[in-house]
N, C-alpha and C. Protein backbone atom coordinates (compact mmCIF):
# COMPACT_ATOMS: atom_id res chain seq x y z
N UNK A 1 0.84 -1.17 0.00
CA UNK A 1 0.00 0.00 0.00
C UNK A 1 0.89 1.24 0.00
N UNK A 2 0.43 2.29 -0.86
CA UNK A 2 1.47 3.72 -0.57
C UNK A 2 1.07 4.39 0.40
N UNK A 3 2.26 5.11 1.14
CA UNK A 3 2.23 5.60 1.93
C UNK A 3 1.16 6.71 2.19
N UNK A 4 0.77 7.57 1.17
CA UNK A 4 -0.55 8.53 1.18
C UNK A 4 -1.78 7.63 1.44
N UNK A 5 -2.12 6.64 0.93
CA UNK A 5 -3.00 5.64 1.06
C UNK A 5 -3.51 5.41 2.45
N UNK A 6 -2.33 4.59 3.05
CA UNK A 6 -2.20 4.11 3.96
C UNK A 6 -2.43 5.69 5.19
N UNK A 7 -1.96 6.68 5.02
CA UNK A 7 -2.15 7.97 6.10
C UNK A 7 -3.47 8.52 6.04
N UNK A 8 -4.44 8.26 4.69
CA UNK A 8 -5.19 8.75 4.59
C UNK A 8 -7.14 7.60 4.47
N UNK A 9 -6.42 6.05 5.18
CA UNK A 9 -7.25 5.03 4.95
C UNK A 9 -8.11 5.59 6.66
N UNK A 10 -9.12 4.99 6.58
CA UNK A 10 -9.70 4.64 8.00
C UNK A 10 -8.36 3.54 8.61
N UNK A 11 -8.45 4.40 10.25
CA UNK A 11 -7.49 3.96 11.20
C UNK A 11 -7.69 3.59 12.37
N UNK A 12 -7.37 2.58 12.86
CA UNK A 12 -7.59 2.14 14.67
C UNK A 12 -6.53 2.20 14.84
N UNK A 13 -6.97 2.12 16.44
CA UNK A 13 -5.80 2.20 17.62
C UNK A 13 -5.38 0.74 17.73
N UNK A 14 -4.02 -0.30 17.69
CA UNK A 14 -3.87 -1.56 17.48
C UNK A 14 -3.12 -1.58 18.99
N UNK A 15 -3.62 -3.01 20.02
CA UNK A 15 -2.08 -3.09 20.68
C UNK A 15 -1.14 -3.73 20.29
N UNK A 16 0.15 -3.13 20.34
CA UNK A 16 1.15 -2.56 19.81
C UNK A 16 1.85 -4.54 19.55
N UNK A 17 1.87 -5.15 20.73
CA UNK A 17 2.19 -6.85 21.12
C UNK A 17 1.33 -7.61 20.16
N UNK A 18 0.21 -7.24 19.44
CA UNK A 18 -0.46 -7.70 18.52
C UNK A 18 -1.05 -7.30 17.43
N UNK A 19 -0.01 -6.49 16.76
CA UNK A 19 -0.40 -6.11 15.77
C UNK A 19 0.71 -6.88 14.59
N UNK A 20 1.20 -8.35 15.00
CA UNK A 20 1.99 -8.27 13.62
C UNK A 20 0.51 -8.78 12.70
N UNK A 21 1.04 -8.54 11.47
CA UNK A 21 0.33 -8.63 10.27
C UNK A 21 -1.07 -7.44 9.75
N UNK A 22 -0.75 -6.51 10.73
CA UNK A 22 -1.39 -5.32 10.46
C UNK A 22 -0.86 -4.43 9.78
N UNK A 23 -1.44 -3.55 8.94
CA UNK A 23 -0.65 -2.45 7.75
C UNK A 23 -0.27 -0.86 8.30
N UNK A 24 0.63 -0.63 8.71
CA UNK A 24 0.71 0.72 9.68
C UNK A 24 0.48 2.03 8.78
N UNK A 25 -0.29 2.58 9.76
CA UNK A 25 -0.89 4.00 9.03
C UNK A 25 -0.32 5.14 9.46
N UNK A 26 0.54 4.89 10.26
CA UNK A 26 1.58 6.22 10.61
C UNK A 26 2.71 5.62 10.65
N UNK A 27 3.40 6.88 11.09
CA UNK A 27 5.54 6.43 11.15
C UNK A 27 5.60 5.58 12.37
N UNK A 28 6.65 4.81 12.28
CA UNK A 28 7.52 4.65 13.66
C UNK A 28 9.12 4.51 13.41
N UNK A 29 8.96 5.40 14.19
CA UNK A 29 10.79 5.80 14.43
C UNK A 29 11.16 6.04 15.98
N UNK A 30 12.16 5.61 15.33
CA UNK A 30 13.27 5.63 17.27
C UNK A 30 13.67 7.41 16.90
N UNK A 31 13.53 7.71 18.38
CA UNK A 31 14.32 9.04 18.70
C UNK A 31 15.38 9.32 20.21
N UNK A 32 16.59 9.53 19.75
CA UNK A 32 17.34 9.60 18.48
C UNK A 32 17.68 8.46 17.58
N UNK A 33 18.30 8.46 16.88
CA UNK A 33 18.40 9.65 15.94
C UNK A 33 16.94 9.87 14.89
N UNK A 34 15.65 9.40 15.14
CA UNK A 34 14.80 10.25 14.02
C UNK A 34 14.94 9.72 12.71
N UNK A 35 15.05 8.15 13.12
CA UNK A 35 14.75 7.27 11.83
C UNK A 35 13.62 6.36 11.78
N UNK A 36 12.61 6.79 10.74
CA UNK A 36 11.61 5.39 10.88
C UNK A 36 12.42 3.83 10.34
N UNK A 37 11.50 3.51 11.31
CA UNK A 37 11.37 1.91 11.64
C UNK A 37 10.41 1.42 10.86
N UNK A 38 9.09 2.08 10.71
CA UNK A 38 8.16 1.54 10.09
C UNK A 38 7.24 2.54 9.01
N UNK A 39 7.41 2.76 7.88
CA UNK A 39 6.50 3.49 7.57
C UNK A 39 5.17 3.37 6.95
N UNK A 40 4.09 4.31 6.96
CA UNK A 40 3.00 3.82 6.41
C UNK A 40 2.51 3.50 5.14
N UNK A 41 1.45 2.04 5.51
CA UNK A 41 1.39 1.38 4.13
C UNK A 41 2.38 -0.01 4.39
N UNK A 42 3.13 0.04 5.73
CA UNK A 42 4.04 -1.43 5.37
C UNK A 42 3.68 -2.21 6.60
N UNK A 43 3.87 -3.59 6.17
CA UNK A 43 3.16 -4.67 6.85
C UNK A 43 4.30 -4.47 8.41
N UNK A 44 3.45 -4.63 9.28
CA UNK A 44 4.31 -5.09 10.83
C UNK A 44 4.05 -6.32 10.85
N UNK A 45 5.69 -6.89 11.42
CA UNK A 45 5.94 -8.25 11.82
C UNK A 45 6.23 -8.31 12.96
N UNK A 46 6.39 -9.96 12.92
CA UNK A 46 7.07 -10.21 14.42
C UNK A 46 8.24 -9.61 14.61
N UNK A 47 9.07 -9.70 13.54
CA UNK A 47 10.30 -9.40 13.90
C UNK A 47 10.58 -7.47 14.20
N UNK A 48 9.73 -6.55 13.69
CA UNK A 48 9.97 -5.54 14.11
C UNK A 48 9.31 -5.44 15.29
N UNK A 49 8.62 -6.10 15.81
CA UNK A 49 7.59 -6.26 17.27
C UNK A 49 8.86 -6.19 17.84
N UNK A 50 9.87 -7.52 17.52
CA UNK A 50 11.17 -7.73 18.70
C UNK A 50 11.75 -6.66 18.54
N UNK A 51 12.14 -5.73 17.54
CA UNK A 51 13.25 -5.00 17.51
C UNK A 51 12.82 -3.34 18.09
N UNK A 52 11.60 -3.55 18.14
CA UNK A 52 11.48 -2.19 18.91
C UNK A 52 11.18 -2.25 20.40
N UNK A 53 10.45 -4.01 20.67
CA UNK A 53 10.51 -3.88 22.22
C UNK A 53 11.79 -3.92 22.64
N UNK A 54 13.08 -4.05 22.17
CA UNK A 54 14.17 -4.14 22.22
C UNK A 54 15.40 -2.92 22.67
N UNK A 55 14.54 -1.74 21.48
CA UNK A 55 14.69 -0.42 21.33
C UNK A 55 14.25 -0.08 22.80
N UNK A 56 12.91 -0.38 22.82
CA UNK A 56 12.47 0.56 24.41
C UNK A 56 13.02 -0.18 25.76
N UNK A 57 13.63 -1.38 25.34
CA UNK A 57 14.28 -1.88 27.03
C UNK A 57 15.95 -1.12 26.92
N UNK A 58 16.34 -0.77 26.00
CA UNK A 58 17.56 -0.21 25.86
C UNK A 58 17.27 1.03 26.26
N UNK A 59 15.87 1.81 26.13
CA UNK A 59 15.81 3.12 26.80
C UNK A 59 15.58 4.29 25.38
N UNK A 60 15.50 3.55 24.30
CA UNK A 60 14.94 4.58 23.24
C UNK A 60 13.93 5.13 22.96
N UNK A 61 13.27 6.26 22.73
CA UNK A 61 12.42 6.77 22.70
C UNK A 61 11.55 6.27 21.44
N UNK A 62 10.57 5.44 21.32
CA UNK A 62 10.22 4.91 19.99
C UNK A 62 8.86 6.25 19.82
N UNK A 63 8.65 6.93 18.88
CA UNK A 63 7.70 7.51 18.17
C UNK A 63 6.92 7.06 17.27
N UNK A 64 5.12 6.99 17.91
CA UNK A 64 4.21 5.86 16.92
C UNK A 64 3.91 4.73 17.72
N UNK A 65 4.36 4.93 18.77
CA UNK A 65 3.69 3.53 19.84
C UNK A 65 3.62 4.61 20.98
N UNK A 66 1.97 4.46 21.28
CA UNK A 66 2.00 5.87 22.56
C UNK A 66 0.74 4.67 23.46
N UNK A 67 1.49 4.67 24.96
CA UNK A 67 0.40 3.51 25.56
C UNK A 67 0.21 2.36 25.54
N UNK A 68 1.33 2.02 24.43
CA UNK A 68 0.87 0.73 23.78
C UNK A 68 0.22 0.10 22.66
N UNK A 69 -0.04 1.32 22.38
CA UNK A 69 -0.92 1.05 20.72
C UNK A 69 -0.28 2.30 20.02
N UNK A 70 -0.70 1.32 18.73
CA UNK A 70 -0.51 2.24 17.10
C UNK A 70 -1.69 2.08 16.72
N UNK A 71 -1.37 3.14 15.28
CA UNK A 71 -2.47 3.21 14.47
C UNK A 71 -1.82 2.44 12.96
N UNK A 72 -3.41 1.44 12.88
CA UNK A 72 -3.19 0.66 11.69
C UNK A 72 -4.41 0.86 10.70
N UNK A 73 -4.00 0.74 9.66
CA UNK A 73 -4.75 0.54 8.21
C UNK A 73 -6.26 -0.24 8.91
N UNK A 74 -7.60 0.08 8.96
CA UNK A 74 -8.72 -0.80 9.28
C UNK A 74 -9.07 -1.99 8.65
N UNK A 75 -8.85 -3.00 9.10
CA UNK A 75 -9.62 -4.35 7.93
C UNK A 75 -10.80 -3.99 7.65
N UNK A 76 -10.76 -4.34 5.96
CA UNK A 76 -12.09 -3.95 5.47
C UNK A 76 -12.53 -5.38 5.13
């Protein structure tokens, strides 16, 4: 899905531990340095599940996971 697509589809709030195979509708990036991790329109996996709970036990600021949830693309 392109990224305009995907920012501009109907969106829920996903928790964050179960959302692999959901289509993300916003950024996620670690800060610093202010690189996405995930951008919208692209599928979340398991494996970025590990690498950002990973990010936040190291103490990084991840942007796009607030609470515990993201926002994903709605199944239609």
């Amino acid at each position: 899905m392109k990224i305009y697509d995907a920012m501009t589809a109907d969106n829920e709030k996903v928790v964050f531990r179960n959302s692999a195979g959901k289509t993300a509708a916003d950024y996620i990036y670690a800060y610093p340095p202010d690189i996405p991790i995930v951008v919208p329109g692209e599928e979340i996996t398991e494996e970025i599940i590990k690498k950002i709970e990973d990010m936040i036990e190291q103490g990084i600021t991840i942007i796009g996971v607030e609470n515990g949830l993201l926002s994903c693309v709605k199944d239609s």
